[in-house]
C-alpha atoms as a PDB file:
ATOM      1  CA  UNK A   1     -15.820 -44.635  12.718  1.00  0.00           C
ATOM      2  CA  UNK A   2     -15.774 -41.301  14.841  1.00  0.00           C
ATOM      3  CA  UNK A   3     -19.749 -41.583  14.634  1.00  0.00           C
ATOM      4  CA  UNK A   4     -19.392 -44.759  16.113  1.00  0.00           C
ATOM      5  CA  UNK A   5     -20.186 -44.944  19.747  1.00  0.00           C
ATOM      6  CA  UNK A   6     -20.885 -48.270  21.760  1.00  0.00           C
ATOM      7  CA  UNK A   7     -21.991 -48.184  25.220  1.00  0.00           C
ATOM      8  CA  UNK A   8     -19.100 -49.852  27.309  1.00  0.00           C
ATOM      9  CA  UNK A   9     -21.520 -50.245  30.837  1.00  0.00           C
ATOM     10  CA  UNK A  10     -21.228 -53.819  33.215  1.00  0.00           C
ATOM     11  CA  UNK A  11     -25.046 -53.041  33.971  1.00  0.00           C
ATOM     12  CA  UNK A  12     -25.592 -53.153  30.226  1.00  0.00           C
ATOM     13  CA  UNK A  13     -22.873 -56.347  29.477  1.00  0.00           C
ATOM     14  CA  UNK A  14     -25.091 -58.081  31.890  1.00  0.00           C
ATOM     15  CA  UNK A  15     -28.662 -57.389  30.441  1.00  0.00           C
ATOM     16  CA  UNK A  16     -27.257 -58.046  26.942  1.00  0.00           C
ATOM     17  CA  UNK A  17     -26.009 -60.974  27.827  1.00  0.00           C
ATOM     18  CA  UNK A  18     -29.337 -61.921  29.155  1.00  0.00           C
ATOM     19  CA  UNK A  19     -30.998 -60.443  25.755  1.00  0.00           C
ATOM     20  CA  UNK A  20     -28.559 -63.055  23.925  1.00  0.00           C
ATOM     21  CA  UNK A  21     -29.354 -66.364  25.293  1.00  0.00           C
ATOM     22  CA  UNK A  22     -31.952 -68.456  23.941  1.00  0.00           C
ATOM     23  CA  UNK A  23     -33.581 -69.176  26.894  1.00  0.00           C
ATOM     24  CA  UNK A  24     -35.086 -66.158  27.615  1.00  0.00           C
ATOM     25  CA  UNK A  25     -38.375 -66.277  27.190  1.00  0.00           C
ATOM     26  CA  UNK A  26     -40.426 -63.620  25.217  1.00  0.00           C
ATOM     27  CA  UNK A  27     -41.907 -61.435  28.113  1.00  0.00           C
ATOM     28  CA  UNK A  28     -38.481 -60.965  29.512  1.00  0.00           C
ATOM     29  CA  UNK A  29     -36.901 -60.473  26.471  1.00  0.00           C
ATOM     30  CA  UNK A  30     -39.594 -57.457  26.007  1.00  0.00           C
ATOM     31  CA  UNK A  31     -38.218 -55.863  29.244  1.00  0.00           C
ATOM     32  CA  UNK A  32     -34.695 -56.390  28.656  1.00  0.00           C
ATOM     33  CA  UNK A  33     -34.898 -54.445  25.719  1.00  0.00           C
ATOM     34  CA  UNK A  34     -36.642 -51.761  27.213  1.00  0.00           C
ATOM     35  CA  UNK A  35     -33.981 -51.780  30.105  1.00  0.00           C
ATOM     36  CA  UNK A  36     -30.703 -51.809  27.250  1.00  0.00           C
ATOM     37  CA  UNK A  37     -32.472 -48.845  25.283  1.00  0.00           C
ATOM     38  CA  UNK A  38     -32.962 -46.933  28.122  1.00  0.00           C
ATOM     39  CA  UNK A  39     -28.863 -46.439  28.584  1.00  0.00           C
ATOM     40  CA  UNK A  40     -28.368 -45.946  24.485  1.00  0.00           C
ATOM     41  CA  UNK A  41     -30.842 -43.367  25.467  1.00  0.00           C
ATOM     42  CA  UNK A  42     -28.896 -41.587  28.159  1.00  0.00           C
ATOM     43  CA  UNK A  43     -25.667 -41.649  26.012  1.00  0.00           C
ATOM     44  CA  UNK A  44     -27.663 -40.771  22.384  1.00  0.00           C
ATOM     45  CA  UNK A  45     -28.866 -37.271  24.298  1.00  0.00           C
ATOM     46  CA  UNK A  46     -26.042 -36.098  25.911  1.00  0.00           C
ATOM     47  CA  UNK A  47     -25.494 -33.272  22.896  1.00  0.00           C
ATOM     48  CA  UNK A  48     -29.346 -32.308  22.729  1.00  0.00           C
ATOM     49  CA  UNK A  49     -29.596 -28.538  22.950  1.00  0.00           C
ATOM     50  CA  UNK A  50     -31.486 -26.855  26.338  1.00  0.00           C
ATOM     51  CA  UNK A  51     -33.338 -23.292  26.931  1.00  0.00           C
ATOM     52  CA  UNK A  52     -32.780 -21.816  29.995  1.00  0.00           C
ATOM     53  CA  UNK A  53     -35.447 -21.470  32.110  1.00  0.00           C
ATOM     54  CA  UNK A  54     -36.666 -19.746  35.603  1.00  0.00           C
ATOM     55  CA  UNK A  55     -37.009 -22.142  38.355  1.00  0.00           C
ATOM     56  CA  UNK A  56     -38.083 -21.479  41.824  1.00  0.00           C
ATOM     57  CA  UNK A  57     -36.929 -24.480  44.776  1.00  0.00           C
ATOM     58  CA  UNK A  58     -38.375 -24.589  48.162  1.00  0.00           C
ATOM     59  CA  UNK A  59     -35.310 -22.501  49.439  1.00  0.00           C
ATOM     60  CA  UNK A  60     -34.755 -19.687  46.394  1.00  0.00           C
ATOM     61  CA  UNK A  61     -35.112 -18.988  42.408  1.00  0.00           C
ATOM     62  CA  UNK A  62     -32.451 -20.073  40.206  1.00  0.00           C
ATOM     63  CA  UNK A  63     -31.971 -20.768  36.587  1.00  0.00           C
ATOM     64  CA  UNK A  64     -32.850 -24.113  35.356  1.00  0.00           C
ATOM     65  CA  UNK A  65     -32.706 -25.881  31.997  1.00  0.00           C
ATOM     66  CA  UNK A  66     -35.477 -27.499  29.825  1.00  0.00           C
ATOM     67  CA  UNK A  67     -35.168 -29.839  26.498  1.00  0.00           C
ATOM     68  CA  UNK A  68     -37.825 -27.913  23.825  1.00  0.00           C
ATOM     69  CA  UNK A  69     -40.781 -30.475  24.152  1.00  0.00           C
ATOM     70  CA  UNK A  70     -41.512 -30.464  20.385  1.00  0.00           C
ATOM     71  CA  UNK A  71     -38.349 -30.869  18.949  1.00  0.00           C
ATOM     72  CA  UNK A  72     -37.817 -35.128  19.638  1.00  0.00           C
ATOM     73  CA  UNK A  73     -38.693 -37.561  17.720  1.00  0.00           C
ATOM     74  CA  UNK A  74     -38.489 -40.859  17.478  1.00  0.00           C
ATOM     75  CA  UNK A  75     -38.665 -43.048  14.844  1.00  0.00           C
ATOM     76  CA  UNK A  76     -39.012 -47.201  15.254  1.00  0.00           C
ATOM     77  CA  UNK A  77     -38.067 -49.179  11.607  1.00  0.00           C
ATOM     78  CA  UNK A  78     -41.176 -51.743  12.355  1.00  0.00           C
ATOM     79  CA  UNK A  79     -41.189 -53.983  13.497  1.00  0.00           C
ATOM     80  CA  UNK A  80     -38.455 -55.046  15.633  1.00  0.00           C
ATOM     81  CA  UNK A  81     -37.521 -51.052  16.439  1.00  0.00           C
ATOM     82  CA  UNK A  82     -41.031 -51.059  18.591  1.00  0.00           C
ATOM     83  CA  UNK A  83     -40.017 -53.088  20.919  1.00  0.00           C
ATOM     84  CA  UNK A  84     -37.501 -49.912  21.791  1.00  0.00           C
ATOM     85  CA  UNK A  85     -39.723 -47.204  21.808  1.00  0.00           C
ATOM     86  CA  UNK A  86     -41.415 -47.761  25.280  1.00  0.00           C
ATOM     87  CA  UNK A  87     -37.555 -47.968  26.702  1.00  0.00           C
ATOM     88  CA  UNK A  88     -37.065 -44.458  25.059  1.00  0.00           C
ATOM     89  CA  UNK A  89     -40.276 -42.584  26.210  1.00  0.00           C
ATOM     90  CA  UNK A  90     -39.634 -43.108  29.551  1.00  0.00           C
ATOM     91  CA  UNK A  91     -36.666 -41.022  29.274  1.00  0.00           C
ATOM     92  CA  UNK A  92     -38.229 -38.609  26.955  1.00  0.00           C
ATOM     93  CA  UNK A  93     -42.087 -38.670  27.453  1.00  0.00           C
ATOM     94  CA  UNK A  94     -42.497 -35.357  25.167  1.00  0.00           C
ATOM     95  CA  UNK A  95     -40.847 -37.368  22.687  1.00  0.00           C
ATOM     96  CA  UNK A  96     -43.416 -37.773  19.102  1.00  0.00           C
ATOM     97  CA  UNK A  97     -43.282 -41.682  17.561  1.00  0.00           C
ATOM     98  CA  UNK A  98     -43.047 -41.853  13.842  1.00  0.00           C
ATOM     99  CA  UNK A  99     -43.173 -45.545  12.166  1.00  0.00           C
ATOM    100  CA  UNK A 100     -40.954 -46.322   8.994  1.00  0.00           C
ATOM    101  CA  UNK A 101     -42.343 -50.212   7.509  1.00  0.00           C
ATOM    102  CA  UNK A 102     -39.256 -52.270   6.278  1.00  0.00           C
ATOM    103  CA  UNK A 103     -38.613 -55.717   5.787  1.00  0.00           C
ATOM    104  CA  UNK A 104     -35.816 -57.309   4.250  1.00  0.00           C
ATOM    105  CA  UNK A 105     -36.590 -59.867   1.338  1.00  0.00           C
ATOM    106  CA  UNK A 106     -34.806 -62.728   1.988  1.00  0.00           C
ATOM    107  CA  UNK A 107     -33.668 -63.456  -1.050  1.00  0.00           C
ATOM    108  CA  UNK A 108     -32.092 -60.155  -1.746  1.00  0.00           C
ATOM    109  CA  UNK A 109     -31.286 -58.885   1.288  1.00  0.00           C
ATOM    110  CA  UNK A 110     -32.690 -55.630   0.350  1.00  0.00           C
ATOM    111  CA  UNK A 111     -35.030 -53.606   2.452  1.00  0.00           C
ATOM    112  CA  UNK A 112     -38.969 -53.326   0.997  1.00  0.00           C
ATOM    113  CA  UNK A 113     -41.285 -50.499   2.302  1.00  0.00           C
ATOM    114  CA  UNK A 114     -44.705 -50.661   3.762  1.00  0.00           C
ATOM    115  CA  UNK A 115     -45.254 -47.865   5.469  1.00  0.00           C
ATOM    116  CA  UNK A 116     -44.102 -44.467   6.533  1.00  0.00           C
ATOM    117  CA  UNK A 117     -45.580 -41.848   9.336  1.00  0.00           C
ATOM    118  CA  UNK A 118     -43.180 -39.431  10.359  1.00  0.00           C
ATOM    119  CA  UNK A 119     -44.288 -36.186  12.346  1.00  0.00           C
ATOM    120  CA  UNK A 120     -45.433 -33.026  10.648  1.00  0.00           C
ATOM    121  CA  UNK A 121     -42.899 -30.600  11.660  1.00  0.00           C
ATOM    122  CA  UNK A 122     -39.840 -33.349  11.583  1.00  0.00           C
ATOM    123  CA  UNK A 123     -37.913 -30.660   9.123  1.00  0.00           C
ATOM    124  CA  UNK A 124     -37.001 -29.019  13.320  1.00  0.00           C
ATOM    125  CA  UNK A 125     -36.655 -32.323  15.110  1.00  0.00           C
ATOM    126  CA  UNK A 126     -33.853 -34.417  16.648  1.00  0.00           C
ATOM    127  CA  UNK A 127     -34.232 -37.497  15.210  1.00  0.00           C
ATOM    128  CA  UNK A 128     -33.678 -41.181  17.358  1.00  0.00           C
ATOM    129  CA  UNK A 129     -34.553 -43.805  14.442  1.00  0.00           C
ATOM    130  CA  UNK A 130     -34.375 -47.099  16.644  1.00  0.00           C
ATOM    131  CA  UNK A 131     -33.805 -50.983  15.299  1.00  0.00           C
ATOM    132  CA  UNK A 132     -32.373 -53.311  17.792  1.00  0.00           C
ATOM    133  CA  UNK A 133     -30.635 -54.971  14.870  1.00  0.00           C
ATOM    134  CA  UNK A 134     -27.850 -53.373  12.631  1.00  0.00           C
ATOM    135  CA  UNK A 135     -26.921 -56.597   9.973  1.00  0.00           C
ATOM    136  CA  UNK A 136     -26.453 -55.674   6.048  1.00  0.00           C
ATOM    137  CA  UNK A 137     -27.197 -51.894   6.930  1.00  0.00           C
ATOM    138  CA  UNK A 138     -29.841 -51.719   4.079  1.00  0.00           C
ATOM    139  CA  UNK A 139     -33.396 -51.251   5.979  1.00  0.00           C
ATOM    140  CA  UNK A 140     -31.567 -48.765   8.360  1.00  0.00           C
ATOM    141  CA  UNK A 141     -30.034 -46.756   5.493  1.00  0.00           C
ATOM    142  CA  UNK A 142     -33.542 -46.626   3.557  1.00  0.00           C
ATOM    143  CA  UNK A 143     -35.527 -45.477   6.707  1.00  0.00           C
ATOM    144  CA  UNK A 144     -32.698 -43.101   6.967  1.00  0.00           C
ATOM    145  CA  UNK A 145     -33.140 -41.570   3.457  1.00  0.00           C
ATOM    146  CA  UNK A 146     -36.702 -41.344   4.295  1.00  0.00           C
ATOM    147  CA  UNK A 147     -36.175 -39.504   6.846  1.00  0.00           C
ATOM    148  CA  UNK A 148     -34.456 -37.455   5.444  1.00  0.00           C
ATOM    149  CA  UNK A 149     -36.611 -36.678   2.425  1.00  0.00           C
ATOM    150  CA  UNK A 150     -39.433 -35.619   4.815  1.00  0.00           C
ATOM    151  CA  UNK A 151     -36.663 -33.038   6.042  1.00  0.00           C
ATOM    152  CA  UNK A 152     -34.782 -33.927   8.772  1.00  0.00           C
ATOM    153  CA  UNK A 153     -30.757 -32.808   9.323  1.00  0.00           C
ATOM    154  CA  UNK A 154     -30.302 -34.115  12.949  1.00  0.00           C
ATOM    155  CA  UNK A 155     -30.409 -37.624  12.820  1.00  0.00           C
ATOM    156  CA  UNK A 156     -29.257 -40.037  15.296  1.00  0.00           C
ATOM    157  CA  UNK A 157     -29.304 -43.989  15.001  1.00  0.00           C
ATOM    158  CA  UNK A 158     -29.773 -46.623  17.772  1.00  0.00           C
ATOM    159  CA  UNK A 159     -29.255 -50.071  18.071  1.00  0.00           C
ATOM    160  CA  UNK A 160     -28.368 -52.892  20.533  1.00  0.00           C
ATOM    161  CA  UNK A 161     -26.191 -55.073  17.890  1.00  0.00           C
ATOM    162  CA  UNK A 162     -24.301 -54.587  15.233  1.00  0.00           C
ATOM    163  CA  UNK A 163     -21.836 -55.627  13.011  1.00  0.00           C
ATOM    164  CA  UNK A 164     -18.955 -54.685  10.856  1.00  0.00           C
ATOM    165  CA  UNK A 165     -20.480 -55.206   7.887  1.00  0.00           C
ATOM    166  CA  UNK A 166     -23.837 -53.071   8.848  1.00  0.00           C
ATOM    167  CA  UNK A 167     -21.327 -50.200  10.326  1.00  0.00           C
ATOM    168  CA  UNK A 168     -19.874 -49.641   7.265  1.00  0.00           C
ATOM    169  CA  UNK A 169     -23.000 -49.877   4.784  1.00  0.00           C
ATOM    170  CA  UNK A 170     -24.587 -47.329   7.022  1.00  0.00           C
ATOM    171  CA  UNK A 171     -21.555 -44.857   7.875  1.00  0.00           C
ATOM    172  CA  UNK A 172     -20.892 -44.806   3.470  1.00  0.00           C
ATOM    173  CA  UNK A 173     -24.678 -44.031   2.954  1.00  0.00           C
ATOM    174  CA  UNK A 174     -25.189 -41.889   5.813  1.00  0.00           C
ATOM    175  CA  UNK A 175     -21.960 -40.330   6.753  1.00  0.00           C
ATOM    176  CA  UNK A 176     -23.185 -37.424   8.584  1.00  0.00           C
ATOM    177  CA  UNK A 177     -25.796 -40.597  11.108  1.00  0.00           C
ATOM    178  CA  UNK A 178     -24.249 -41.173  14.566  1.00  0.00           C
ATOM    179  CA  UNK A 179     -24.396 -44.632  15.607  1.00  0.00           C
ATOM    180  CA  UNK A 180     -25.196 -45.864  18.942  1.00  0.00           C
ATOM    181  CA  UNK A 181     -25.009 -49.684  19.636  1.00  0.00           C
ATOM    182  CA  UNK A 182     -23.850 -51.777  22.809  1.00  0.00           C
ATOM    183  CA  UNK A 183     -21.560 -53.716  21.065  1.00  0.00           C
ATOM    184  CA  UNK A 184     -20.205 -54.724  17.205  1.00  0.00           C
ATOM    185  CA  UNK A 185     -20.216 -58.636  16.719  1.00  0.00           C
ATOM    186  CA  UNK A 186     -18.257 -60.555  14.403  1.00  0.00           C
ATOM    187  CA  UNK A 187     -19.668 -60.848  11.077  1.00  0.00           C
ATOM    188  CA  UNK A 188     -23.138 -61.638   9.407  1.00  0.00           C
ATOM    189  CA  UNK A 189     -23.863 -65.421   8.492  1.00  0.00           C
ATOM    190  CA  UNK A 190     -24.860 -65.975   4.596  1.00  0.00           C
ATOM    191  CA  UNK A 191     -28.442 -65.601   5.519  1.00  0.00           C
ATOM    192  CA  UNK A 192     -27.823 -61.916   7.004  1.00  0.00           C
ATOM    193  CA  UNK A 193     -27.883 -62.677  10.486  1.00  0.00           C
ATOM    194  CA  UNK A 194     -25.426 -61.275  12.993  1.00  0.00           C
ATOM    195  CA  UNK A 195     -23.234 -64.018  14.882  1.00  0.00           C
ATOM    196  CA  UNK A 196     -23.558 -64.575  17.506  1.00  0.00           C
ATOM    197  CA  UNK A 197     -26.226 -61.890  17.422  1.00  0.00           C
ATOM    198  CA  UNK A 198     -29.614 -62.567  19.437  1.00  0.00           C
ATOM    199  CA  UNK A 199     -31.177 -64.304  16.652  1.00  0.00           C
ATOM    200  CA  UNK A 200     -34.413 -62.713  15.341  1.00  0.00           C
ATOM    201  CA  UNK A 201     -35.329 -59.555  17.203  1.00  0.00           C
ATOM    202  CA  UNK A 202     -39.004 -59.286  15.843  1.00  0.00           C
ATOM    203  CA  UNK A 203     -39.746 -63.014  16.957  1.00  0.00           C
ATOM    204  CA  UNK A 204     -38.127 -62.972  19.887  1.00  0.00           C
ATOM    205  CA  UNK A 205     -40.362 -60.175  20.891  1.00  0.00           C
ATOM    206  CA  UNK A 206     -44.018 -61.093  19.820  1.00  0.00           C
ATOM    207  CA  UNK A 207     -43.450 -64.539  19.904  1.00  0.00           C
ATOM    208  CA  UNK A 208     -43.898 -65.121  16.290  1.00  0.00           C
ATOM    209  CA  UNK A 209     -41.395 -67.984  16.068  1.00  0.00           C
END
């Protein structure tokens, strides 16, 4: 559990909270989650690495700090994860967007692929894989592995819910992933849903349902 950070913030129990209810409708919903990634953000970079760097101010030169533009990426499990991306970029416009395509059959609760586009040089890259959702851990582990066949050592996870159940899939799969979430619910339901969760993050978002 020492990989396991959530994001204690009132700012964010508020917007969640908003996120939750079934009344919000879907454009809202859209922005909210934009909003609630943008603080995993802040607290999922803290440990990036920085080059110093010359800077000049309107008053005298000084030594400044820059995160190496080609070195991000990040990494949406579609299709939920996209709704995250745009709440990302705006803290890290250099950032490049790979896709990993999973959904979970709902029979077997295991994760099917469809697609995967990571970025060339990914082997070098610090590694945000988003999903709002963190449930029977499965899709995020195999997106994960993925990932990490194409390369990749520095690999963070985000996510806006979780669960007990999800935590622990993930941290025995990936032990070396930290996990950022804004908070850990209860328990799944014997579908796979989180309770009380936010109910399906993919339809919520487009609509779909």
């Amino acid at each position: 559990m020492d990989k396991v950070h959530v994001i204690d913030h009132p700012l964010l129990k508020h917007k969640l909270t908003l996120l939750r209810s079934k009344f919000t409708d879907v454009h809202s919903f859209r922005e909210l989650m934009q909003e609630i990634s943008l603080f995993l953000a802040y607290e999922a970079t803290r440990t990036l690495p920085v080059e110093e760097t010359y800077c000049e101010t309107p008053l005298t030169k000084t030594t400044g700090y820059l995160i190496s533009s080609h070195l991000i990426s990040i990494v949406p499990i579609l299709r939920a994860g996209l709704g995250m991306v745009e709440g990302l970029l705006k803290f890290m416009p250099m950032a490049k967007v790979g896709h990993i395509g999973l959904y979970r059959d709902h029979e077997t609760l295991q994760p099917v692929q469809y697609y995967n586009k990571l970025p060339q040089n990914i082997k070098q890259m610090e590694v945000f894989v988003l999903d709002p959702m963190l449930a029977t851990g499965g899709s995020v582990a195999a997106a994960i592995s993925m990932i990490k066949e194409a390369g990749a050592k520095k690999i963070r996870f985000l996510c806006i819910v979780s669960c007990p159940e999800g935590i622990k899939a993930l941290c025995e799969a990936h032990p070396d992933v930290e996990i950022f979430t804004c908070v850990i619910d209860s328990h799944l339901n014997k579908e796979g849903y989180i309770l009380p969760g936010l109910g399906d993050a993919g339809d919520r978002l487009y609509g779909t349902k």
